[in-house]
Protein backbone atom coordinates (compact mmCIF):
# COMPACT_ATOMS: atom_id res chain seq x y z
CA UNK A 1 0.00 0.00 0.00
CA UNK A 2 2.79 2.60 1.15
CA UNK A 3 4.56 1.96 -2.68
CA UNK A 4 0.97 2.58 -4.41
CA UNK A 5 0.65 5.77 -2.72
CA UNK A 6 4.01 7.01 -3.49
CA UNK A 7 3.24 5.76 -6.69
CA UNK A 8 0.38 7.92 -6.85
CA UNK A 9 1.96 10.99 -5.36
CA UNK A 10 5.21 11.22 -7.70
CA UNK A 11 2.55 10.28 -10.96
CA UNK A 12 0.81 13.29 -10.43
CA UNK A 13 3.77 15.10 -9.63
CA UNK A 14 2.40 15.44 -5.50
CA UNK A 15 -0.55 17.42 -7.01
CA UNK A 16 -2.52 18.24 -3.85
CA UNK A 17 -5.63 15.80 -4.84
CA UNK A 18 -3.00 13.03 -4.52
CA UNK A 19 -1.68 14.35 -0.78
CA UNK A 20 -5.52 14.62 0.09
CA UNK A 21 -6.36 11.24 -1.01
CA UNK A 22 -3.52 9.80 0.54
CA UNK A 23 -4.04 11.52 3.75
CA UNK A 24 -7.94 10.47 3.54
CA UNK A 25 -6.80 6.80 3.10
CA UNK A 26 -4.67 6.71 5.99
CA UNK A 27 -7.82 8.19 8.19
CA UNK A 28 -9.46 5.19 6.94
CA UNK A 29 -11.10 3.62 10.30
CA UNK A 30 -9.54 0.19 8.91
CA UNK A 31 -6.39 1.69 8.65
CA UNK A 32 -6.20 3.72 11.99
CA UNK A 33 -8.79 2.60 14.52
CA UNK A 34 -10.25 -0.48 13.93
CA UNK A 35 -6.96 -2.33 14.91
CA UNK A 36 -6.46 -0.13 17.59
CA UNK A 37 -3.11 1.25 16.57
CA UNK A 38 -3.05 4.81 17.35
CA UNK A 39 -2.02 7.56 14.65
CA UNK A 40 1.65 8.03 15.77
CA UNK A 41 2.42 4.22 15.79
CA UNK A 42 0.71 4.23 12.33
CA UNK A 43 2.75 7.20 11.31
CA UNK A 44 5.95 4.88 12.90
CA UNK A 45 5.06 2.11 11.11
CA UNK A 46 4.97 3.93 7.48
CA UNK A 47 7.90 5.38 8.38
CA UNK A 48 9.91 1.91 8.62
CA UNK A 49 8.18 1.10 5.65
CA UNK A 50 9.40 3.48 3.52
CA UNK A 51 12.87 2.24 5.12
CA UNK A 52 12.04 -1.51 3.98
CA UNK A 53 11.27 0.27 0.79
CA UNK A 54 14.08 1.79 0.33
CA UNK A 55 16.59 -0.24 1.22
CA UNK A 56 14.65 -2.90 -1.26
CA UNK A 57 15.82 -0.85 -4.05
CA UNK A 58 12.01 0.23 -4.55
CA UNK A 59 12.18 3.55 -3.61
CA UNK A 60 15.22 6.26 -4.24
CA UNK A 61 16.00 9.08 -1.60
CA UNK A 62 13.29 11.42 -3.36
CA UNK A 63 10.85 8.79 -2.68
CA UNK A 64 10.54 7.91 -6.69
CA UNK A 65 9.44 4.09 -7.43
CA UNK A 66 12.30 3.00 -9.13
CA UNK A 67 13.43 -0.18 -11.19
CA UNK A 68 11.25 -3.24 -10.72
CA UNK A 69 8.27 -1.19 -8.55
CA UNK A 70 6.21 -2.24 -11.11
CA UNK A 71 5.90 -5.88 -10.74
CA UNK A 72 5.68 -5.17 -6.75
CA UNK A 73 2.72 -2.94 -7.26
CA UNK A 74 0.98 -4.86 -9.82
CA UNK A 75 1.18 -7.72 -7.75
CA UNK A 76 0.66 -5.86 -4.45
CA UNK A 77 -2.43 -8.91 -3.75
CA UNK A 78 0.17 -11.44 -3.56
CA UNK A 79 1.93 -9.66 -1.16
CA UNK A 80 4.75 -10.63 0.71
CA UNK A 81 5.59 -12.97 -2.72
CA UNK A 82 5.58 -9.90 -5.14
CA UNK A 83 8.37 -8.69 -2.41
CA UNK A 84 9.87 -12.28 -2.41
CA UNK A 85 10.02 -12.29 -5.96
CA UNK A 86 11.76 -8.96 -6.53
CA UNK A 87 14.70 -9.48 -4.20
CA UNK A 88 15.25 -12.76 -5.85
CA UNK A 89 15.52 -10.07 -9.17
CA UNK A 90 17.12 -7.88 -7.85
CA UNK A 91 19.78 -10.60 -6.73
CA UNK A 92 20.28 -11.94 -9.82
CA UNK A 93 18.45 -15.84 -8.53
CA UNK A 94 16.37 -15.57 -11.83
CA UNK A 95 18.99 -14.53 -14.21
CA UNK A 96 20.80 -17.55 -13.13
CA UNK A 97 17.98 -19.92 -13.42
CA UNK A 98 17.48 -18.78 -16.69
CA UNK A 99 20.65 -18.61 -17.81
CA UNK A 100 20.88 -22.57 -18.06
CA UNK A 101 22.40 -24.00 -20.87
CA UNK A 102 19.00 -26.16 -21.53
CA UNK A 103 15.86 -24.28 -21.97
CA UNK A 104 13.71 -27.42 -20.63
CA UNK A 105 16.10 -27.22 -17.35
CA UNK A 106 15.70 -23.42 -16.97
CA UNK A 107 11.80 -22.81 -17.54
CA UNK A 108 11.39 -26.37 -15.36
CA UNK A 109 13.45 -24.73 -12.81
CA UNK A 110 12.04 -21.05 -12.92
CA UNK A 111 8.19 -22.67 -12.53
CA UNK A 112 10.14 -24.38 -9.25
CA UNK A 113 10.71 -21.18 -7.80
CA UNK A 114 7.32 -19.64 -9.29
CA UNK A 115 5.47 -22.18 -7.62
CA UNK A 116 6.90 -21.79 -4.12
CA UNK A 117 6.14 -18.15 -4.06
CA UNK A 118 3.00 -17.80 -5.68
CA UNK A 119 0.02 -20.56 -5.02
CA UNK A 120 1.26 -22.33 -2.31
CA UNK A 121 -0.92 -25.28 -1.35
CA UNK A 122 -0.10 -27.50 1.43
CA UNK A 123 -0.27 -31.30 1.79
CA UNK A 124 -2.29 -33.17 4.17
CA UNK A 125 0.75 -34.99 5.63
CA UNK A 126 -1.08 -38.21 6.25
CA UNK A 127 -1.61 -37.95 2.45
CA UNK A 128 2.02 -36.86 2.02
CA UNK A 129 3.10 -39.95 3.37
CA UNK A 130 6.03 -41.90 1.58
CA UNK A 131 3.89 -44.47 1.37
CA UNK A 132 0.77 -43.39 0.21
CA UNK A 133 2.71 -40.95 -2.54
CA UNK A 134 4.29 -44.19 -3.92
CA UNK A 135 0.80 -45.69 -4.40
CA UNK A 136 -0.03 -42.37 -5.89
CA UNK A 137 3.15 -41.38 -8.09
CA UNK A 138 3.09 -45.26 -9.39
CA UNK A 139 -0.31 -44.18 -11.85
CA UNK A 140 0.00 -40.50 -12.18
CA UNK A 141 2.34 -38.38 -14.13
CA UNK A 142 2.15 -35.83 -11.57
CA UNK A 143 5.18 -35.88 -8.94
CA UNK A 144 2.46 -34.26 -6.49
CA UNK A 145 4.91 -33.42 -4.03
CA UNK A 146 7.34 -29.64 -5.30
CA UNK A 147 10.94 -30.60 -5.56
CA UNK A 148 12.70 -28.02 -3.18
CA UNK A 149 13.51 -24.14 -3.29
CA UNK A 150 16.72 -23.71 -5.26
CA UNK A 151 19.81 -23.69 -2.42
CA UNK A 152 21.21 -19.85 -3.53
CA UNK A 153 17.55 -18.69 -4.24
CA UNK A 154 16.90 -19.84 0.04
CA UNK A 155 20.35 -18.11 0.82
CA UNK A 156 19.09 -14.65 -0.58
CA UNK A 157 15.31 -14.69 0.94
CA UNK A 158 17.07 -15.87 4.20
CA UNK A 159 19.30 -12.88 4.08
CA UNK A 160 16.20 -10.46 3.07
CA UNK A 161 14.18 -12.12 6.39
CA UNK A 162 16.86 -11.06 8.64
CA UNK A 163 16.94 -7.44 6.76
CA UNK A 164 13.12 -7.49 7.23
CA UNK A 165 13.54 -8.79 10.84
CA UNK A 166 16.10 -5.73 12.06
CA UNK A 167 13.85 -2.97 10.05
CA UNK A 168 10.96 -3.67 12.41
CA UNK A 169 12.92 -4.33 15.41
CA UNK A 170 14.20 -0.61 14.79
CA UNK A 171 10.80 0.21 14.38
CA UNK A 172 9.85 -1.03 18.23
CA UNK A 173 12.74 0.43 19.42
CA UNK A 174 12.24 3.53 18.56
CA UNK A 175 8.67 4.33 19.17
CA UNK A 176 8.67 2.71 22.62
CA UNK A 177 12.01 4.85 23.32
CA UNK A 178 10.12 8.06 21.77
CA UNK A 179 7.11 7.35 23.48
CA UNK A 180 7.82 5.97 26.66
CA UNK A 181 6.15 8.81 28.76
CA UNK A 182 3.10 7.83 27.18
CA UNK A 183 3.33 4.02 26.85
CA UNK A 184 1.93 2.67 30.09
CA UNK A 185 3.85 0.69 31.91
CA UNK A 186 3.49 -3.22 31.30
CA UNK A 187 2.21 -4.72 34.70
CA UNK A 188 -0.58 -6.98 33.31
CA UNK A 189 -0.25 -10.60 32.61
CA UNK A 190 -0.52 -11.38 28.95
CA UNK A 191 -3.34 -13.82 29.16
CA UNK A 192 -5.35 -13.15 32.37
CA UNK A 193 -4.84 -9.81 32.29
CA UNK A 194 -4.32 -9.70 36.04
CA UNK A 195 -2.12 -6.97 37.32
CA UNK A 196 1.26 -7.22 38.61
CA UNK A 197 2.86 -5.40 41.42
CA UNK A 198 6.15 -3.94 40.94
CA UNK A 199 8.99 -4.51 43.11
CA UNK A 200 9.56 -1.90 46.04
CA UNK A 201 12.40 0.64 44.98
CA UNK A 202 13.70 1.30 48.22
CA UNK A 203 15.55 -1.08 50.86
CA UNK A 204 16.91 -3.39 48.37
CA UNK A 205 18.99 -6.14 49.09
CA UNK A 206 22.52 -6.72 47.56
CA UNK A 207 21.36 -9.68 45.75
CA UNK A 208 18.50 -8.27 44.21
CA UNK A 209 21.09 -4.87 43.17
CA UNK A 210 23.38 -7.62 41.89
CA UNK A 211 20.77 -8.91 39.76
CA UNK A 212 19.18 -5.90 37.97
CA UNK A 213 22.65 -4.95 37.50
CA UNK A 214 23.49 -8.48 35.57
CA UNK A 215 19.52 -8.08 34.05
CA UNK A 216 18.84 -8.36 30.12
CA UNK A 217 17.81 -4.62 29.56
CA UNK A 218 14.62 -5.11 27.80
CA UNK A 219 13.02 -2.37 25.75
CA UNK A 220 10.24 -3.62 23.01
CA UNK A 221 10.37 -7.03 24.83
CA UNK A 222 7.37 -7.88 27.15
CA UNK A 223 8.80 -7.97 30.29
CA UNK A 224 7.24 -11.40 30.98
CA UNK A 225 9.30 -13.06 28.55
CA UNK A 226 12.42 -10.72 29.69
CA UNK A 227 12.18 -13.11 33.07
CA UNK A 228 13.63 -15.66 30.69
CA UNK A 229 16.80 -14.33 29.82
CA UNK A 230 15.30 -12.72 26.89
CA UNK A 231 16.63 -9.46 25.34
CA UNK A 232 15.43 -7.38 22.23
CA UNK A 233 16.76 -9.54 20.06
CA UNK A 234 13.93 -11.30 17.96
CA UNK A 235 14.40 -14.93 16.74
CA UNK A 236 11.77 -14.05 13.81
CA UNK A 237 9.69 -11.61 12.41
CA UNK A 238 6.87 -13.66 14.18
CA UNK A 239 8.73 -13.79 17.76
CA UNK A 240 8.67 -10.23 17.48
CA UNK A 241 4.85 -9.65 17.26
CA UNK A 242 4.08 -12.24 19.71
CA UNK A 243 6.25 -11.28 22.15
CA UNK A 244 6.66 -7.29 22.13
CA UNK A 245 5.29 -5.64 24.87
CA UNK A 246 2.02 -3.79 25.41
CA UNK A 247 1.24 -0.72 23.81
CA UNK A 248 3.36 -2.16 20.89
CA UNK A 249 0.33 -3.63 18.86
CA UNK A 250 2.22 -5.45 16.02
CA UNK A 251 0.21 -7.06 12.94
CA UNK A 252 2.37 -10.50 11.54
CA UNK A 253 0.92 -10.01 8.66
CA UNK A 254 1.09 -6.72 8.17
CA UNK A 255 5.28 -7.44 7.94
CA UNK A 256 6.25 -8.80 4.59
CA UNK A 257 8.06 -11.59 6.12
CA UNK A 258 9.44 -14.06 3.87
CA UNK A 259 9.93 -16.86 6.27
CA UNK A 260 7.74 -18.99 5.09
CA UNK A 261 9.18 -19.36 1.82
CA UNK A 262 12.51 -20.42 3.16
CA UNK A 263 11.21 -23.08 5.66
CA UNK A 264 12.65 -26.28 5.37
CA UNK A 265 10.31 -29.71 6.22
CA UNK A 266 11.26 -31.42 9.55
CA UNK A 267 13.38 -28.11 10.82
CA UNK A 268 11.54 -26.87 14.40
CA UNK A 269 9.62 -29.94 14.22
CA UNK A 270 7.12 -28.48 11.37
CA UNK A 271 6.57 -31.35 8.82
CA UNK A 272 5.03 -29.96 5.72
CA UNK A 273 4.67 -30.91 2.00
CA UNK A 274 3.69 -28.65 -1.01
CA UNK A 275 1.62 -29.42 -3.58
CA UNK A 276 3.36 -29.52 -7.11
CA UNK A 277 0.23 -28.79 -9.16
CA UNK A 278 1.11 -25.97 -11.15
CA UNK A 279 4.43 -27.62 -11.89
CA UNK A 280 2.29 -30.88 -12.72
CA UNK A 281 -0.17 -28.80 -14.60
CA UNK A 282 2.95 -26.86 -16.97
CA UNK A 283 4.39 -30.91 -17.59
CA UNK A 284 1.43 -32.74 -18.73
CA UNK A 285 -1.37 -30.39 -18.75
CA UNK A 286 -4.24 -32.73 -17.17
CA UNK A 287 -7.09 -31.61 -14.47
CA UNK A 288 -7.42 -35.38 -14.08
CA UNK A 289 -4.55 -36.12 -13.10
CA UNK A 290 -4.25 -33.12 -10.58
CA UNK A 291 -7.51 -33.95 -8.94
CA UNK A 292 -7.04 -37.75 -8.94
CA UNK A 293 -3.22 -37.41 -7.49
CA UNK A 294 -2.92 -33.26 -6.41
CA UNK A 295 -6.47 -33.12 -4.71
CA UNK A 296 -7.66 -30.12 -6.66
CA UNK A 297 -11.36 -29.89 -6.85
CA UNK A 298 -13.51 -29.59 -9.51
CA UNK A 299 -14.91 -26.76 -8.17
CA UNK A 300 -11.79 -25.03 -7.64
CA UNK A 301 -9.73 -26.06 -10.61
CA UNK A 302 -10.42 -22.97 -12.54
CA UNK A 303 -9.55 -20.49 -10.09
CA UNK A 304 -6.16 -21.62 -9.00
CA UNK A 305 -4.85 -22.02 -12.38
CA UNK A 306 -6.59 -18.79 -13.99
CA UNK A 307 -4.78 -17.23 -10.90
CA UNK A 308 -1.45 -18.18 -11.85
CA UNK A 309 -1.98 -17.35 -15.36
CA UNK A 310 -2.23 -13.94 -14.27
CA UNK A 311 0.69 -13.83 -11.97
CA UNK A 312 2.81 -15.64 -14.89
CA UNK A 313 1.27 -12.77 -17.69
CA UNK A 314 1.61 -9.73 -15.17
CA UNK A 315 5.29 -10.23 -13.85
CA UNK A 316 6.01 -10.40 -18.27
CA UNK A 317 4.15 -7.41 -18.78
CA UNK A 318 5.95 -5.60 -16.17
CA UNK A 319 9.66 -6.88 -17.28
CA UNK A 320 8.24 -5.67 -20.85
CA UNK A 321 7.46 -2.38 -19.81
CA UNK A 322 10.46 -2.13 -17.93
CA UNK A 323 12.55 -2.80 -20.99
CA UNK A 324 10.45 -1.00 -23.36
CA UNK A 325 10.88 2.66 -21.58
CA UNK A 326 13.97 1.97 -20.31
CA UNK A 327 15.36 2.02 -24.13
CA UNK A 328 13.07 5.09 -24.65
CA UNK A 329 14.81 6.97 -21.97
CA UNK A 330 18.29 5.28 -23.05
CA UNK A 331 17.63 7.12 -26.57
CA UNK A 332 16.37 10.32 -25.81
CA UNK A 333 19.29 10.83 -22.96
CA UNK A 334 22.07 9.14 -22.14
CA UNK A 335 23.86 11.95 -20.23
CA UNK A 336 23.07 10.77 -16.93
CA UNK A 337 23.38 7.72 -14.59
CA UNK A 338 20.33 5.70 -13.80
CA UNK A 339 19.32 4.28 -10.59
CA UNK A 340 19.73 0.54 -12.07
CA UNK A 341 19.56 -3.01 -10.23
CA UNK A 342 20.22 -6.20 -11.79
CA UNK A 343 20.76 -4.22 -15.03
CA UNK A 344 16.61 -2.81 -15.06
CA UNK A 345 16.58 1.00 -15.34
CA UNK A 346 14.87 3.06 -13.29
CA UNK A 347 11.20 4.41 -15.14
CA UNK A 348 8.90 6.58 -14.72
CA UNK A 349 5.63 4.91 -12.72
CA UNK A 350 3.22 7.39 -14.20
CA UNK A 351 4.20 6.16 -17.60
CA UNK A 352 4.54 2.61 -16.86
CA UNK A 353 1.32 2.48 -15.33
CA UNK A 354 -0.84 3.46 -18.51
CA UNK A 355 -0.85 -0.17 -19.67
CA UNK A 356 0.71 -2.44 -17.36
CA UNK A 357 -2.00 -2.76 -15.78
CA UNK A 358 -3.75 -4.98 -18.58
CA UNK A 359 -1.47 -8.62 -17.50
CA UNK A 360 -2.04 -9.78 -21.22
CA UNK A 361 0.61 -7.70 -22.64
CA UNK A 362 2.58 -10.52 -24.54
CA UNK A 363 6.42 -10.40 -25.80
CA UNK A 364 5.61 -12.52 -28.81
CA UNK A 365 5.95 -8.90 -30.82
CA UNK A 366 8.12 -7.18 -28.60
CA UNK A 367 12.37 -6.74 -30.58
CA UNK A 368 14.92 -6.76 -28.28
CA UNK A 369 15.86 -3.17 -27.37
CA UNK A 370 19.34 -1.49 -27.52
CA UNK A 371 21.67 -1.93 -24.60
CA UNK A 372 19.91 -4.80 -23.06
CA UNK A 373 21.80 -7.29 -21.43
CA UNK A 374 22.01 -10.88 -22.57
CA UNK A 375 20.95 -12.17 -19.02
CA UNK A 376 18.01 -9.64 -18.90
CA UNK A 377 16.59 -10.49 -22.69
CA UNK A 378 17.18 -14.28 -21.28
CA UNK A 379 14.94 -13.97 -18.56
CA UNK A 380 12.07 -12.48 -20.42
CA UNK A 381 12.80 -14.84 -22.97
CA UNK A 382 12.61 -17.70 -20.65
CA UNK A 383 9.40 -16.08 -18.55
CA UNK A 384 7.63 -15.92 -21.64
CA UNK A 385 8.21 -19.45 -22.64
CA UNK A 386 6.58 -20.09 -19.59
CA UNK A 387 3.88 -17.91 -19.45
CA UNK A 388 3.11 -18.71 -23.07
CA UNK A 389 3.02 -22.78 -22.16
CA UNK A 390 1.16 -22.39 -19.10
CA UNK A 391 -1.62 -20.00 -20.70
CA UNK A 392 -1.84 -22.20 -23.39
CA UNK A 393 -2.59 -25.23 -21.72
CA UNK A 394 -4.88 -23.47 -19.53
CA UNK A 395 -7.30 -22.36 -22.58
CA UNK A 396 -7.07 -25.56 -24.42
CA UNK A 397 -8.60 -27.52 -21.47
CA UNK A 398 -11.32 -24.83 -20.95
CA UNK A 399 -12.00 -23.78 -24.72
């Protein structure tokens, strides 16, 4: 939401309609009130987010969208994947997927990743059983189960989480130490809400001096857990809703944490499988087959696979229009240095906008503009492939 609306603001060059509408939204009882977050907090939270932001290459100092914003915002209902998917971008993950020497391997591989950040579906795991996915695998073409997330594409999402992870711990930090006057003080139980009694400041021991000396100072922490040994520093971005202190009121999912994308079966005891039916779907193209071995229903069929169709046709037509006015800008001036990652120039979102948001902008028509790379043309080479497979398989079973 916070890249949309400087989206908005820098289109219309911050035309005062834009700062009213964006100052209307974020008075917005849902926003503001309903979740009982008060107005500063909100205001601390957007700030950290426009930190995230920027440090995500998204944003540039002047608060421009920059580079790859496009795909983020077009995708912004997929959200934290959209986020997932640009670091991986940004990182140069896809360009080396696609750069494989076989086209099978690469557009195989790139649906691999696809699939675990877009459309994730979960196993039962008595059904993900070795044994019962024998039985299964032994008539089906479908592999049901999705071979794992690429080792160097985990290593960069990892590495984002704990980015993600110190952003908002800053954020905690420094509202409770700006607002600490304010903040009441955290005496109640977590659960029974029954009030604690602080200790007497006066006539202390020298044990109990030794020990707040030796204490773990505690800021954002609830001082419940503190008793622990626990400090302000979070394990995960979930750790650090569920166990900040009150007056902090953190939303989970209001963090684009990544975690879940870089979870690994049978680490912290968590035994999951995912489902492999979009990869099973791109390799033999059968709604049999994925409800008799993937579970899909009938009823639901449709809807899952039209919805990756348009993830697969809008993350093309934002790497087209990407390309397409970054050689229009690399024509009419090259006397200045863009703001580039991962060898995407830096466009105008205003401009950009005006068609990207129709997904079914193709790249069957679209020539290969000057000065782009051979690992950039590769990857919207091998996303089309893709995209192009997948839709086409989707309409021929539903023509």
């Amino acid at each position: 939401m916070v890249l949309r609306l400087f989206t908005l603001l820098h289109g219309s060059n911050d035309a005062p309609a834009a700062r009213d509408a964006t100052r209307s939204m974020l008075r917005l009882p849902h926003i503001n009130f309903v979740s009982d977050v008060g107005r500063k907090q909100l205001l601390h939270h957007i700030r950290f987010s426009i930190d995230y932001l920027r440090r995500a290459g998204l944003l540039n100092a002047q608060g421009q969208p920059t580079n790859l914003f496009g795909v983020a915002a077009h995708l912004y209902s997929t959200e934290p994947s959209n986020l997932a998917l640009v670091t991986l971008l940004r990182h140069g993950v896809v360009h080396q997927i696609c750069s494989d020497a076989s086209a099978d391997a690469a557009k195989r591989n790139l649906l691999i990743l696809l699939s675990h950040i877009f459309g994730r579906r979960y196993l039962p795991k008595a059904y993900a059983s070795s044994t019962n996915l024998k039985a299964i695998t032994e008539k089906s073409p479908s592999v049901v189960v999705l071979p794992p997330l690429p080792s160097h594409a985990r290593n960069v999402l990892l590495q984002h989480e704990e980015h993600i992870k110190r952003v908002f711990t800053g954020y905690a930090l420094a509202y409770v130490s700006q607002h600490e006057d304010t903040l009441r003080e955290d005496t109640k139980l977590p659960f029974s809400g029954k009030p604690v009694c602080g200790a007497e400041k006066t006539g202390l021991s020298a044990f109990h001096n030794g020990l707040q000396r030796t204490a773990v100072s505690a800021v954002a922490r609830s001082p419940f857990v503190a008793t622990s040994g626990h400090g302000d520093s979070f394990g995960s971005v979930s750790e650090l809703a569920s166990t900040s202190r009150r007056g902090l009121h953190f939303n989970e999912y209001a963090i684009p944490s990544v975690r879940r994308f870089t979870a690994v079966p049978g680490a912290d005891n968590d035994e999951f499988a995912l489902n492999a039916y979009l990869l099973d779907f791109y390799t033999h193209g059968q709604t049999a087959a994925l409800k008799a071995a993937n579970g899909i229903r009938d009823a639901e069929m449709w809807y899952v696979l039209q919805e990756f169709t348009l993830t697969l046709q809008t993350i093309r037509a934002g790497l087209v229009q990407l390309l397409q006015i970054a050689d229009r800008a690399e024509s009419s001036c090259s006397d200045g240095a863009s703001d580039t990652d991962s060898g995407y120039g830096t466009i105008d979102p205003a401009e950009a906008d005006s068609d990207a948001d129709s997904p079914d902008t193709g790249a069957e028509s679209f020539k290969r503009p000057m000065g782009v790379t051979d690992q950039d043309w590769k990857v919207l080479e091998v996303l089309n492939a893709v995209t192009t497979e997948f839709e086409t398989k989707f309409r021929a079973i539903w023509a």
